[in-house]
PDB file of N, CA and C in Angstrom:
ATOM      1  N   UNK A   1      -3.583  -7.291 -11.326  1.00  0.00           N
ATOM      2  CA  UNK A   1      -2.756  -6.259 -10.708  1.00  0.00           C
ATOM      3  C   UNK A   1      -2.242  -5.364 -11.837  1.00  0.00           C
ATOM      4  N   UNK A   2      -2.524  -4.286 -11.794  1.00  0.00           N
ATOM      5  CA  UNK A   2      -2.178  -3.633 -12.894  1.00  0.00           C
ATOM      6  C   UNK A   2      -1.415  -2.513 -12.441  1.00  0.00           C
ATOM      7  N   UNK A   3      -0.319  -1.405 -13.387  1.00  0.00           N
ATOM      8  CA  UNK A   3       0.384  -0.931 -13.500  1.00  0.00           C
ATOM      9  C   UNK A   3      -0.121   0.404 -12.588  1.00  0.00           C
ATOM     10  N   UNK A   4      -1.598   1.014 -12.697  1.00  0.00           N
ATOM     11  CA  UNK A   4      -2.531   1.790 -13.070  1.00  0.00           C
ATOM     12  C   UNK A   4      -2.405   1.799 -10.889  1.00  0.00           C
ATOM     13  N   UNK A   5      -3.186   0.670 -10.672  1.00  0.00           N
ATOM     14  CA  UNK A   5      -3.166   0.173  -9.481  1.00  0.00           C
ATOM     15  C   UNK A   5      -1.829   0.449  -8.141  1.00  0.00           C
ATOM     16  N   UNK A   6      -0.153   0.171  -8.891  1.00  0.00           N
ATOM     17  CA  UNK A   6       0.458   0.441  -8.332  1.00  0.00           C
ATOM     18  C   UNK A   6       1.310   1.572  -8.400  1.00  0.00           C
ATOM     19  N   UNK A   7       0.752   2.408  -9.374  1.00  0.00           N
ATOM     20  CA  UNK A   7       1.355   3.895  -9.767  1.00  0.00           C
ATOM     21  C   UNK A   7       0.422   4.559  -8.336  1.00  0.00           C
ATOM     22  N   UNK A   8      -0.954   4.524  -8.278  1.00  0.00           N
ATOM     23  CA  UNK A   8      -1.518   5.152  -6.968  1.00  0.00           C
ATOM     24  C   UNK A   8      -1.257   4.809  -5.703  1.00  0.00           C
ATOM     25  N   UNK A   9      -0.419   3.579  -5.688  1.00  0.00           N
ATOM     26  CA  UNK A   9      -0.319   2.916  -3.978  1.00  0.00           C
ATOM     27  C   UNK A   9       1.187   3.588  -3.949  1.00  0.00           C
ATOM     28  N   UNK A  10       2.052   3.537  -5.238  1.00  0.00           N
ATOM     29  CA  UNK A  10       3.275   4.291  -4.999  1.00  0.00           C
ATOM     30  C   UNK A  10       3.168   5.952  -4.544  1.00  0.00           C
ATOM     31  N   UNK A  11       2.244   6.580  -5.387  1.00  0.00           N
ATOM     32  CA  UNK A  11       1.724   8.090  -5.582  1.00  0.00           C
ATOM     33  C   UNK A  11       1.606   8.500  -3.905  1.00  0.00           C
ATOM     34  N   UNK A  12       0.478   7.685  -3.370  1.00  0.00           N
ATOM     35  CA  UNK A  12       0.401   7.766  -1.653  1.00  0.00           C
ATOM     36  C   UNK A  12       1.200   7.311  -0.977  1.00  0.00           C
ATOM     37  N   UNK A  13       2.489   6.446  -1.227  1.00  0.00           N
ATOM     38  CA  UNK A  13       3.329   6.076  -0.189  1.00  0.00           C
ATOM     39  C   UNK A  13       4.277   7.184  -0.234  1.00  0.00           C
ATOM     40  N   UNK A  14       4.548   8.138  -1.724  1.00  0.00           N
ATOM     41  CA  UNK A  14       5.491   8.699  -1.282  1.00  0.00           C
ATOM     42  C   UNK A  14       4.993  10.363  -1.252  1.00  0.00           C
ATOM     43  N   UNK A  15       3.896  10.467  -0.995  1.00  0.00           N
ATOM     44  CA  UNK A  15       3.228  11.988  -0.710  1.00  0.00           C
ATOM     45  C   UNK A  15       3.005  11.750   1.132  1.00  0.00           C
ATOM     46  N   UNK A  16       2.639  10.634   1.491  1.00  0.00           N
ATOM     47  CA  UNK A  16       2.166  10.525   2.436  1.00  0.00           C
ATOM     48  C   UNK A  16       3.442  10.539   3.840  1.00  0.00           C
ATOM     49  N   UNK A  17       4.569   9.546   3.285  1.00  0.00           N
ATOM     50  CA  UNK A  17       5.318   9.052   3.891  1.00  0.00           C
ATOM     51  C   UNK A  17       6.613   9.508   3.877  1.00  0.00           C
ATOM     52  N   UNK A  18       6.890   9.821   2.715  1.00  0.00           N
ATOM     53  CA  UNK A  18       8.107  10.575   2.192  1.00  0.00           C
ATOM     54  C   UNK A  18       8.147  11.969   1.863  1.00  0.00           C
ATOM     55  N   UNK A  19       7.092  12.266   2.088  1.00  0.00           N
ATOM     56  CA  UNK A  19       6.383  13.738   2.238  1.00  0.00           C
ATOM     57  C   UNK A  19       7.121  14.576   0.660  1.00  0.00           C
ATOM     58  N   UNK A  20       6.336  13.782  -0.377  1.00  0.00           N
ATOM     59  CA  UNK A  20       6.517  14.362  -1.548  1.00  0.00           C
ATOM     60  C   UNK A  20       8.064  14.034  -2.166  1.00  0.00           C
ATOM     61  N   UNK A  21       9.141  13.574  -1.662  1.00  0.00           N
ATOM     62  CA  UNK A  21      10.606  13.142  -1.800  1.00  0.00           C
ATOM     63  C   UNK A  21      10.516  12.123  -2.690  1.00  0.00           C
ATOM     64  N   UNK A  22      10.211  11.964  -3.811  1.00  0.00           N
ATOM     65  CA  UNK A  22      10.262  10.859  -5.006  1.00  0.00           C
ATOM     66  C   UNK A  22      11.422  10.915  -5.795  1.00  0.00           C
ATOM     67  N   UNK A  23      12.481  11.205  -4.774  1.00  0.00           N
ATOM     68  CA  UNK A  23      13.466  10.959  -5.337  1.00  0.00           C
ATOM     69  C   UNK A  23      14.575   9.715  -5.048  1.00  0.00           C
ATOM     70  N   UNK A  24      14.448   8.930  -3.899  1.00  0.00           N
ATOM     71  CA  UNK A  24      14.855   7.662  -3.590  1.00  0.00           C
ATOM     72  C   UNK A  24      14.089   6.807  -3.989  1.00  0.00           C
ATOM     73  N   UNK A  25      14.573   5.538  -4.655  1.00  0.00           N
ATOM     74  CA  UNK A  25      14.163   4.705  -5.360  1.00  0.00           C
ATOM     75  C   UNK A  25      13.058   3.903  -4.263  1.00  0.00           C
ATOM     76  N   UNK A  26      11.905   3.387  -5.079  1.00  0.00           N
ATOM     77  CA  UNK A  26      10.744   2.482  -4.229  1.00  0.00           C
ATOM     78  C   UNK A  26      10.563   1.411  -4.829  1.00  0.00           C
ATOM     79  N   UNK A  27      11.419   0.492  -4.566  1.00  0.00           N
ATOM     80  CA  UNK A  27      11.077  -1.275  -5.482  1.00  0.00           C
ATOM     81  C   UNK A  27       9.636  -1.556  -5.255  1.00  0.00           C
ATOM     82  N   UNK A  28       9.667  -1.966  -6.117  1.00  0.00           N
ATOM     83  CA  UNK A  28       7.570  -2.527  -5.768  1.00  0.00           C
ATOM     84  C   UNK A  28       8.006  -3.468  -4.872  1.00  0.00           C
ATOM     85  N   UNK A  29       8.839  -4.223  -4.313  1.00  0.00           N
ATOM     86  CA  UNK A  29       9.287  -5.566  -3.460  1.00  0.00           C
ATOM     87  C   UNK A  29       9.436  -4.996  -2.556  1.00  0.00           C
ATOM     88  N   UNK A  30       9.839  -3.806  -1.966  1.00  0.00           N
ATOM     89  CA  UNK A  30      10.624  -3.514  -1.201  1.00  0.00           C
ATOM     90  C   UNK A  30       9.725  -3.411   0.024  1.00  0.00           C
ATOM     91  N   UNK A  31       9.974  -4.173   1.503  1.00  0.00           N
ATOM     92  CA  UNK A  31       9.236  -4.100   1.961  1.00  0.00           C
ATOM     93  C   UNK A  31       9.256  -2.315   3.192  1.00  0.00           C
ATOM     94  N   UNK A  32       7.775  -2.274   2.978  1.00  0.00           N
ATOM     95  CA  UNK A  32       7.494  -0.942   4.014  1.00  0.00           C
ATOM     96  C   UNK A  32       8.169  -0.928   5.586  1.00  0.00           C
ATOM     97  N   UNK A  33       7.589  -2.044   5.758  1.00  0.00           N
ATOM     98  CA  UNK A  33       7.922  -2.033   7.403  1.00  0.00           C
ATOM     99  C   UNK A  33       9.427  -2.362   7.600  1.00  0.00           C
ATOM    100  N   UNK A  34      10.139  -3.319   7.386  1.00  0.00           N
ATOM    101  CA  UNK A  34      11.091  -3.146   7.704  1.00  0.00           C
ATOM    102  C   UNK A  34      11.932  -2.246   7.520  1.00  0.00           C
ATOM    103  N   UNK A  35      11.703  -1.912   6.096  1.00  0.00           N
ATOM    104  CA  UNK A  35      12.607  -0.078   5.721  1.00  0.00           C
ATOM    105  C   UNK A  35      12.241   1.073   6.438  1.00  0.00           C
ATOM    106  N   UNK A  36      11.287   0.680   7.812  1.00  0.00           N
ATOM    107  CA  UNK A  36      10.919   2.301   8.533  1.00  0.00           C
ATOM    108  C   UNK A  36       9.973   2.898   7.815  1.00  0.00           C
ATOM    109  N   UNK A  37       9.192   2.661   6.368  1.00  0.00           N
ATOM    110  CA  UNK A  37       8.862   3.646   5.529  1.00  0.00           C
ATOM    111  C   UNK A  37       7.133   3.840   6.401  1.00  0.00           C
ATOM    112  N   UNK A  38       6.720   3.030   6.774  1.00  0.00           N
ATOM    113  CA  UNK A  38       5.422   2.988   7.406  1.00  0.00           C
ATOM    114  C   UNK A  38       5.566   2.372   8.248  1.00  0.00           C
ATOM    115  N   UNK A  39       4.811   2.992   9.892  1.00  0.00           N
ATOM    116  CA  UNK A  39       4.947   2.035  10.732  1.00  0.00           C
ATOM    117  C   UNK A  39       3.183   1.933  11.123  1.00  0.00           C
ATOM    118  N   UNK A  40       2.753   1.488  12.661  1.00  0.00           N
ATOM    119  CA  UNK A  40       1.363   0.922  12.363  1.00  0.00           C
ATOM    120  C   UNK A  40       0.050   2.134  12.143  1.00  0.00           C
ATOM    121  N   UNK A  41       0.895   3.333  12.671  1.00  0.00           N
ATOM    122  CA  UNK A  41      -0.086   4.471  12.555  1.00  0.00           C
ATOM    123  C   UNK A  41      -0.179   4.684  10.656  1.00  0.00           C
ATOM    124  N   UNK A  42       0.701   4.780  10.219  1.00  0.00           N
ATOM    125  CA  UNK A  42       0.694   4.591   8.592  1.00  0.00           C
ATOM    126  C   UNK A  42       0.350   3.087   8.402  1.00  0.00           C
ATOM    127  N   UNK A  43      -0.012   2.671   8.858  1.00  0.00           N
ATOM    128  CA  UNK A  43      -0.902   1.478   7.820  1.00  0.00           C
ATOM    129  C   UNK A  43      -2.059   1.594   7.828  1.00  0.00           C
ATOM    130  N   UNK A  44      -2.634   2.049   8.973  1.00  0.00           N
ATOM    131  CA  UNK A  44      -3.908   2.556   9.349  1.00  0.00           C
ATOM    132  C   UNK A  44      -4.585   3.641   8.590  1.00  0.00           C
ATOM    133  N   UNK A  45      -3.709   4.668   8.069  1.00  0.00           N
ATOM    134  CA  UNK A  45      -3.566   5.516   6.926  1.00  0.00           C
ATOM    135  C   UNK A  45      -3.603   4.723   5.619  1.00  0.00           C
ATOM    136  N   UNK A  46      -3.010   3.921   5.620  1.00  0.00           N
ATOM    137  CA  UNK A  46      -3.103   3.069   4.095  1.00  0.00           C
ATOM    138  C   UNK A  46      -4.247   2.049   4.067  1.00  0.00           C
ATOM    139  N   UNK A  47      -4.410   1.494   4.568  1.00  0.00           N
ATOM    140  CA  UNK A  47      -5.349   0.940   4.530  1.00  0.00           C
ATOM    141  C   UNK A  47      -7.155   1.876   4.882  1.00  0.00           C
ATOM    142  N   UNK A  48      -6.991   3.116   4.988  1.00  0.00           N
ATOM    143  CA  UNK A  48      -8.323   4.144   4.578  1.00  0.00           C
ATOM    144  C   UNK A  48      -8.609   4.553   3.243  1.00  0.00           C
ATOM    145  N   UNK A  49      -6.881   4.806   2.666  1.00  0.00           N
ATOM    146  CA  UNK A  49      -6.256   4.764   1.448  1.00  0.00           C
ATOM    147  C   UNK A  49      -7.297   3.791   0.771  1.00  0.00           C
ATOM    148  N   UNK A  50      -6.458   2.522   0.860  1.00  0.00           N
ATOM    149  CA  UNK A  50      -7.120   1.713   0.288  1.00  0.00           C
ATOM    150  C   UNK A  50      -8.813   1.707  -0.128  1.00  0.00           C
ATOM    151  N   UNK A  51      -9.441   1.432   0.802  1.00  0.00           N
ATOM    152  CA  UNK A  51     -10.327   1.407   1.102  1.00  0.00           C
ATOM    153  C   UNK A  51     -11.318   2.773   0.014  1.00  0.00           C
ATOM    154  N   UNK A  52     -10.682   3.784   0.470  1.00  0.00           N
ATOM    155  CA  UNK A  52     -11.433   4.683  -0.635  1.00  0.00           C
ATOM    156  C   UNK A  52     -11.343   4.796  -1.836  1.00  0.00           C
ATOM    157  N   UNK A  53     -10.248   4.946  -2.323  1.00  0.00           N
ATOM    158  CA  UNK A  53      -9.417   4.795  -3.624  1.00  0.00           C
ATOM    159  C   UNK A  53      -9.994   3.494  -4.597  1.00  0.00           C
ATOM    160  N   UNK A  54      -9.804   2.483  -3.874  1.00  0.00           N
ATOM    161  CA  UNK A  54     -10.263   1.326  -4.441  1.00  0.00           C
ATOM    162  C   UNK A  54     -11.948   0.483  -4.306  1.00  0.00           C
ATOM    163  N   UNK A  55     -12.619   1.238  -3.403  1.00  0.00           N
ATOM    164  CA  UNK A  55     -13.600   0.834  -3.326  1.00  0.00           C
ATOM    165  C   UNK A  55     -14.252  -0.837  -2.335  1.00  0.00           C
ATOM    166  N   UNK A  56     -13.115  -0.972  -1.611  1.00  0.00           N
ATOM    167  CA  UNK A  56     -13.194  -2.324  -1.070  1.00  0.00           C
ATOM    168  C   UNK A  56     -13.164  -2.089   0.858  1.00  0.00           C
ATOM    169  N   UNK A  57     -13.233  -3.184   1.213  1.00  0.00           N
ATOM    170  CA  UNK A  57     -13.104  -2.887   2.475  1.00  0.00           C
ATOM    171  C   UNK A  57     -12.749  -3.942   3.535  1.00  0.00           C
ATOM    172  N   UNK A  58     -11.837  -3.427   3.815  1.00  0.00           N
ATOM    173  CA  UNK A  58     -10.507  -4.075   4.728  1.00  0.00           C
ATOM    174  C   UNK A  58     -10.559  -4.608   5.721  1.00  0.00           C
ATOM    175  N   UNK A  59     -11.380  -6.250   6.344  1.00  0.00           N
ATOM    176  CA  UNK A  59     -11.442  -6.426   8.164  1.00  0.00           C
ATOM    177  C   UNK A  59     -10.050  -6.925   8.524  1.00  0.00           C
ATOM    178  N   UNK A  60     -10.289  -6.203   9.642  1.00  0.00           N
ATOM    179  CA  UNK A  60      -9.792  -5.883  11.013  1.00  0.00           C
ATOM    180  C   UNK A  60      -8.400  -7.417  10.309  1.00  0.00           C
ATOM    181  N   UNK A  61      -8.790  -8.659   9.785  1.00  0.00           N
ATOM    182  CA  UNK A  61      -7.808  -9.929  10.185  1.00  0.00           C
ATOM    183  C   UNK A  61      -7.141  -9.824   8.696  1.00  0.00           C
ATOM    184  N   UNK A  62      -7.733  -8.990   7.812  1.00  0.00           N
ATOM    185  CA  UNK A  62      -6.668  -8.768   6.647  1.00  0.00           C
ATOM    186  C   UNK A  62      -5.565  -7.242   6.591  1.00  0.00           C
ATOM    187  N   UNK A  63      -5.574  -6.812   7.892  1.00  0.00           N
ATOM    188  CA  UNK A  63      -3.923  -6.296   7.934  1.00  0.00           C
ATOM    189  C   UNK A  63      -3.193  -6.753   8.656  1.00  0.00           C
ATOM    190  N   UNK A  64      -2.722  -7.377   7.373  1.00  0.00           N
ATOM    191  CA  UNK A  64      -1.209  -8.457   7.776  1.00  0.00           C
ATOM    192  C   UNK A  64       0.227  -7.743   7.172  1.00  0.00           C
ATOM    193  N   UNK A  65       1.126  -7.913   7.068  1.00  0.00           N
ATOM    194  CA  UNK A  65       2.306  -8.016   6.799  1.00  0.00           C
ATOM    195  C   UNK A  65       2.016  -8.631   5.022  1.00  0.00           C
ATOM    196  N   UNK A  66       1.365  -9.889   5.069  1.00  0.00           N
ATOM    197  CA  UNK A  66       1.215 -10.451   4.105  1.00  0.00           C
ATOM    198  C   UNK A  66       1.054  -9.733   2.765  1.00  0.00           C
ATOM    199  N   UNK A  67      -0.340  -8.999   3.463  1.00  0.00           N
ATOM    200  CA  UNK A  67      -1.169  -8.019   2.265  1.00  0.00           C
ATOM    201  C   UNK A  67      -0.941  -6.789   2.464  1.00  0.00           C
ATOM    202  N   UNK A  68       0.102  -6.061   3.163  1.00  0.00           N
ATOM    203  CA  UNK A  68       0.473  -4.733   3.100  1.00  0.00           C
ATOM    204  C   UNK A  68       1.745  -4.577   3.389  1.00  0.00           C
ATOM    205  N   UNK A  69       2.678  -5.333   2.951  1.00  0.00           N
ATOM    206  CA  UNK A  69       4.107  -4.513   3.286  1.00  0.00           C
ATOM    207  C   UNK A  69       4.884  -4.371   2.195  1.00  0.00           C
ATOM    208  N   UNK A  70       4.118  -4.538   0.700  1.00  0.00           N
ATOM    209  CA  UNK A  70       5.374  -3.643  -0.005  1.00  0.00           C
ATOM    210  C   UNK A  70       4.334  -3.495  -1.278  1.00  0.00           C
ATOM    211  N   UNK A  71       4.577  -2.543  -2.071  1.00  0.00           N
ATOM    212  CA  UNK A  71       3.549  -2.276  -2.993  1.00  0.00           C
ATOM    213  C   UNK A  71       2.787  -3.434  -3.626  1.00  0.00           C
ATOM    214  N   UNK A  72       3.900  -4.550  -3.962  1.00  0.00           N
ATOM    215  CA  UNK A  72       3.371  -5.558  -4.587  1.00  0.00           C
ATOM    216  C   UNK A  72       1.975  -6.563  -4.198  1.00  0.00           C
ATOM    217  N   UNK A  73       2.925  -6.407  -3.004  1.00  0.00           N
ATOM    218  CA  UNK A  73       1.532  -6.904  -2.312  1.00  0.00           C
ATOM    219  C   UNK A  73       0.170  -6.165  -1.982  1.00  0.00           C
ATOM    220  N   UNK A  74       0.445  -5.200  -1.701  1.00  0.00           N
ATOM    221  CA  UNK A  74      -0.719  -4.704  -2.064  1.00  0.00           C
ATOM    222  C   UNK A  74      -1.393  -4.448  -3.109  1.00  0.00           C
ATOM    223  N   UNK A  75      -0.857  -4.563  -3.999  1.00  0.00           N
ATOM    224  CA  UNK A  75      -1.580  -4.454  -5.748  1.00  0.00           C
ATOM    225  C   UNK A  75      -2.372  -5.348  -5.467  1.00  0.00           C
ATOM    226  N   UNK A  76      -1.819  -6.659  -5.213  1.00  0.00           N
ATOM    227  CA  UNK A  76      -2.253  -8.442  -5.319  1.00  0.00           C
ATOM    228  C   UNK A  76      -3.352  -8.476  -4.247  1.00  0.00           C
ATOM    229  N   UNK A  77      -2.989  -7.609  -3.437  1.00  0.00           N
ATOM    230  CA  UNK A  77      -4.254  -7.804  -2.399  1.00  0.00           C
ATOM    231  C   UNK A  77      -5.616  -7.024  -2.834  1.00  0.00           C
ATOM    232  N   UNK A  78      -5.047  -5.585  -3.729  1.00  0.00           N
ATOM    233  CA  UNK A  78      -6.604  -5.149  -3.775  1.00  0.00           C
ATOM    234  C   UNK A  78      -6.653  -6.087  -4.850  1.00  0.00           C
ATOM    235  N   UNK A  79      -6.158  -6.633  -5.986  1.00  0.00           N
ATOM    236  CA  UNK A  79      -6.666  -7.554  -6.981  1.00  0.00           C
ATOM    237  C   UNK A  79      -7.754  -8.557  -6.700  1.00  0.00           C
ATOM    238  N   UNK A  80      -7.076  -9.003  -5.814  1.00  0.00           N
ATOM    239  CA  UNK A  80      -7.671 -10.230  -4.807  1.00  0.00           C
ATOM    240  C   UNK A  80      -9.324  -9.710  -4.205  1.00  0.00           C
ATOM    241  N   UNK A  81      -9.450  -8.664  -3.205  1.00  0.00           N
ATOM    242  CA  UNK A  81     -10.482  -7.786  -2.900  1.00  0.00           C
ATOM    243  C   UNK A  81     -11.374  -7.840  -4.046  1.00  0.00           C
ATOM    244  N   UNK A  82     -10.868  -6.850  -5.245  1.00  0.00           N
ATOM    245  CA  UNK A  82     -11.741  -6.552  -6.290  1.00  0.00           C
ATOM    246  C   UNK A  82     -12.135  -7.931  -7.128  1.00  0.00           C
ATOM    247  N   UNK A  83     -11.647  -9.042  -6.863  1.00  0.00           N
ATOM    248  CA  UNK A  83     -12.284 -10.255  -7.802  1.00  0.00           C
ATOM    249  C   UNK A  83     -13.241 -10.902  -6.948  1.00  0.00           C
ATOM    250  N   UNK A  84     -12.906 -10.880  -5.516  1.00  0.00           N
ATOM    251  CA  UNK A  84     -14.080 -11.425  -4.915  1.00  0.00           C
ATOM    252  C   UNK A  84     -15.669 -11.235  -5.251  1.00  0.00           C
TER     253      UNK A  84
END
């Protein structure tokens, strides 16, 4: 999981979601869904995100909560993706 990795998942959460407003703080912990910041139509968006950006590809039973609700986890998840 690298730095590199969650500078672009931050870059699109807050162009996408926050519509360019990088001015309230975004914990890499902090989770998306419960803070309102994405709901399921934006995950659906993030996870295309994903998918292009990173080169991997996402079924249908890996969008969870688990692997997409706060940057961290998603770093760890495309990590995870890209070592397979």
């Amino acid at each position: 999981m690298t730095d590199e990795t969650r500078s672009a998942i931050r870059a699109f959460i807050v162009e996408n979601f926050l519509f360019g407003d990088d001015s309230h703080p975004l914990p890499a912990d902090q989770s998306l869904i419960d803070n309102d910041l994405v709901d399921s139509t934006g995950i659906l968006e993030l996870v295309g995100f994903i998918e292009e950006r990173f080169a991997i590809s996402i079924a249908d039973a890996d969008i969870v909560p688990a692997n997409l609700d706060s940057i961290d986890r998603i770093a760890g998840f495309i990590a995870r993706k890209q070592a397979a």
